[in-house]
N, C-alpha and C. Protein backbone atom coordinates (compact mmCIF):
# COMPACT_ATOMS: atom_id res chain seq x y z
N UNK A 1 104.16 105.21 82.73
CA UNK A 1 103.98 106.62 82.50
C UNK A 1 105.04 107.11 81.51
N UNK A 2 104.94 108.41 81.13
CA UNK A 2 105.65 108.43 79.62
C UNK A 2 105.62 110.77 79.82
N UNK A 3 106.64 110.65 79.39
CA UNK A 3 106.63 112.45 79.63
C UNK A 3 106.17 112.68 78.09
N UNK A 4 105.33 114.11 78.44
CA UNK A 4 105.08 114.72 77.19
C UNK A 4 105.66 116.26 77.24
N UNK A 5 105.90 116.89 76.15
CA UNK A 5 106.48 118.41 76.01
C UNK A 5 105.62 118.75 74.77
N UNK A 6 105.03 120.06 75.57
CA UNK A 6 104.24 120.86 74.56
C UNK A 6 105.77 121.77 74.00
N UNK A 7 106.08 121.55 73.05
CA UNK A 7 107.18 122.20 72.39
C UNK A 7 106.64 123.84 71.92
N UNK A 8 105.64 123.89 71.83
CA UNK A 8 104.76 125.45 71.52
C UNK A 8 105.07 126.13 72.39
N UNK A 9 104.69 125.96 73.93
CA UNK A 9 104.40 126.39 75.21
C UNK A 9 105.76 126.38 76.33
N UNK A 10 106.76 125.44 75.54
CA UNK A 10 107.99 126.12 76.10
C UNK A 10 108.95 127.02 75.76
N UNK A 11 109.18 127.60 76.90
CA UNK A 11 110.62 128.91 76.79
C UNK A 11 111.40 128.72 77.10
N UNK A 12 111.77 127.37 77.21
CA UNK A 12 113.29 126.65 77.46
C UNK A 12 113.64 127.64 78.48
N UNK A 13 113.19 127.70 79.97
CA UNK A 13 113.92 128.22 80.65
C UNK A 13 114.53 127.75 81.75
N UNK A 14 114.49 126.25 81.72
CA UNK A 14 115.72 124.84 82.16
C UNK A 14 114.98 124.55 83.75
N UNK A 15 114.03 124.74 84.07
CA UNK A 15 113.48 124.69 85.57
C UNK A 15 113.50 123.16 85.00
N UNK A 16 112.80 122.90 84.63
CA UNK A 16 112.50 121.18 84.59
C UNK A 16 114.28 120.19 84.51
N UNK A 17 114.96 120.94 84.09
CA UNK A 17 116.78 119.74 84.04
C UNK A 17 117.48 120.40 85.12
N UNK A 18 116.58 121.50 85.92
CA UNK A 18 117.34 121.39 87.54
C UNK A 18 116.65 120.99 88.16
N UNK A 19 115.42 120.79 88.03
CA UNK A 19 114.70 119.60 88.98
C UNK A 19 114.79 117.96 88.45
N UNK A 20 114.68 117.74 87.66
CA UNK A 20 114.95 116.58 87.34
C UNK A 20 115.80 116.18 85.68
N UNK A 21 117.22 116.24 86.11
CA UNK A 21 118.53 116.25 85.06
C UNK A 21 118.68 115.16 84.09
N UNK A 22 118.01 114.07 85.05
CA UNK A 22 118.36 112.43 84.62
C UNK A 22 117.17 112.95 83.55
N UNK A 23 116.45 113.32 83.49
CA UNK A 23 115.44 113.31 82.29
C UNK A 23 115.08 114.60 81.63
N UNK A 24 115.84 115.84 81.96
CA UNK A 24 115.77 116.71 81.01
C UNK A 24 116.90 117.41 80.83
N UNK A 25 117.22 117.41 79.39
CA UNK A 25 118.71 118.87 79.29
C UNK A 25 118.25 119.73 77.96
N UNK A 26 119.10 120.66 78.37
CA UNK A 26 119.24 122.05 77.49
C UNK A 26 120.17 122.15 76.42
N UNK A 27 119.56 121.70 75.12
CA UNK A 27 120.50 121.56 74.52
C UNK A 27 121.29 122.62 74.23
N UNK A 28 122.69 122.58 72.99
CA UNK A 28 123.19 123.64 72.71
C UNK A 28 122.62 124.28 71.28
N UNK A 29 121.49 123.54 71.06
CA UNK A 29 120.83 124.55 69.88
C UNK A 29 119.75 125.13 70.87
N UNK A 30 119.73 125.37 72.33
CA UNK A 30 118.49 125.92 72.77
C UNK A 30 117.52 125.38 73.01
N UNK A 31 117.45 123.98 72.83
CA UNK A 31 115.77 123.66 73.11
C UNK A 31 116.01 122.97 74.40
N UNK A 32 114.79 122.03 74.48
CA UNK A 32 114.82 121.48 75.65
C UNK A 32 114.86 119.65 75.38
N UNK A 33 115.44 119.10 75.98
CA UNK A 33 115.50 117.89 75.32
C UNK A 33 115.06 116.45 76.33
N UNK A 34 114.03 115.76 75.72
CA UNK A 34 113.75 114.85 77.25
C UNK A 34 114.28 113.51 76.99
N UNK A 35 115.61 113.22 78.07
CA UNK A 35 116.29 112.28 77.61
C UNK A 35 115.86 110.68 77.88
N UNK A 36 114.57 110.45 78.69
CA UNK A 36 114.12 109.51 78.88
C UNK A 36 112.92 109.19 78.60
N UNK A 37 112.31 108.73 78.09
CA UNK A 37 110.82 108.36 77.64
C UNK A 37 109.86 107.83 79.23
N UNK A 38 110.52 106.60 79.01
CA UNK A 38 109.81 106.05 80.25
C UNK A 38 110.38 106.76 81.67
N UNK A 39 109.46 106.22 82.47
CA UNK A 39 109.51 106.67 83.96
C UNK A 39 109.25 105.74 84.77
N UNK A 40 110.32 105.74 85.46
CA UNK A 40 110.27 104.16 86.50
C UNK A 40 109.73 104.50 87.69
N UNK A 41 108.35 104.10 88.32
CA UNK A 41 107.73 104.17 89.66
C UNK A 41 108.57 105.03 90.32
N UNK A 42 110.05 105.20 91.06
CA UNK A 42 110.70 105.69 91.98
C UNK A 42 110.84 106.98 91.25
N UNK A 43 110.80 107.53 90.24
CA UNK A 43 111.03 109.03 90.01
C UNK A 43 109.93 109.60 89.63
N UNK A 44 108.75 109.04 89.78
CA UNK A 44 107.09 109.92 89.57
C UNK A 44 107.59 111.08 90.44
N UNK A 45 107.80 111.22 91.51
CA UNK A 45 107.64 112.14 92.67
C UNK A 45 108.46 113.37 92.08
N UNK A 46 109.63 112.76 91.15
CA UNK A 46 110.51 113.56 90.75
C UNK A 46 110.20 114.79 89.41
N UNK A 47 109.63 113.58 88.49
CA UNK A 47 109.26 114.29 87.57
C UNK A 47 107.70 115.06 87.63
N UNK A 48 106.67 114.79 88.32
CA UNK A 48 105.60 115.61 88.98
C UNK A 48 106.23 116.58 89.52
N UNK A 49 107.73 117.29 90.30
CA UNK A 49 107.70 118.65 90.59
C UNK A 49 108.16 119.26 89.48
N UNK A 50 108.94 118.39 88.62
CA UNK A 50 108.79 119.44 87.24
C UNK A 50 107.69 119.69 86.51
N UNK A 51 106.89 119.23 86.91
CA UNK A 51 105.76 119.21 85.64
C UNK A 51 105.08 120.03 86.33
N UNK A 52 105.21 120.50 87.66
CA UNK A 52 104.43 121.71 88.78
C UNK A 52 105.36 122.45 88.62
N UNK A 53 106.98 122.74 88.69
CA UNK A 53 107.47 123.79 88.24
C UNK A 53 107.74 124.69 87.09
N UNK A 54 106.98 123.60 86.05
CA UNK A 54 107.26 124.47 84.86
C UNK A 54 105.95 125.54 84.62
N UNK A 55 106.52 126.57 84.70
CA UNK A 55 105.83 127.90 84.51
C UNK A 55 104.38 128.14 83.09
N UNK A 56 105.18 127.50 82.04
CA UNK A 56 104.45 127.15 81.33
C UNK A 56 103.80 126.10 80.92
N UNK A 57 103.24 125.55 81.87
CA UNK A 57 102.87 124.50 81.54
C UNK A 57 102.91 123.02 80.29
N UNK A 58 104.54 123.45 79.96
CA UNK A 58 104.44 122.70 78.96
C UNK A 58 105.11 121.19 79.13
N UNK A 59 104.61 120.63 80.18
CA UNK A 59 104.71 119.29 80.91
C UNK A 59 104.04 118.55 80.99
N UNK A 60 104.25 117.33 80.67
CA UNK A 60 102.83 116.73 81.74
C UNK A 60 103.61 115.36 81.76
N UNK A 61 102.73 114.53 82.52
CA UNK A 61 102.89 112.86 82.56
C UNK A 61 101.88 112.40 82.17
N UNK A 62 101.61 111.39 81.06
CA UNK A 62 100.82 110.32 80.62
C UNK A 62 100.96 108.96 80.84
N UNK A 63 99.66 108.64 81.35
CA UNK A 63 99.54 107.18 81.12
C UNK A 63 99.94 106.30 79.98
């Protein structure tokens, strides 16, 4: 599995790097930055509540 960011549809408003840090931060130019590509079996659970907490839907997980 592999994270995607609709970069359009976010408002960088950091819900996704307090739910899951190891794979997202805020940079200091403001955006949002996803520091891991892949996703190892044990953090699906993790990165699925970000991808349900982000407001704007600009998350997802791909096959």
């Amino acid at each position: 599995m592999r994270i995607e960011l609709d970069r359009v549809k976010c408002n960088v408003l950091g819900i996704c790097e307090s739910v899951a840090p190891d794979f997202f931060e805020i940079t200091d130019d403001g955006d949002v930055a996803v520091l891991r590509d892949d996703v190892p079996a044990e953090c699906v659970a993790e990165l699925e509540e970000a991808v349900a907490a982000c407001p704007t839907e600009a998350l997802r997980l791909a096959r």
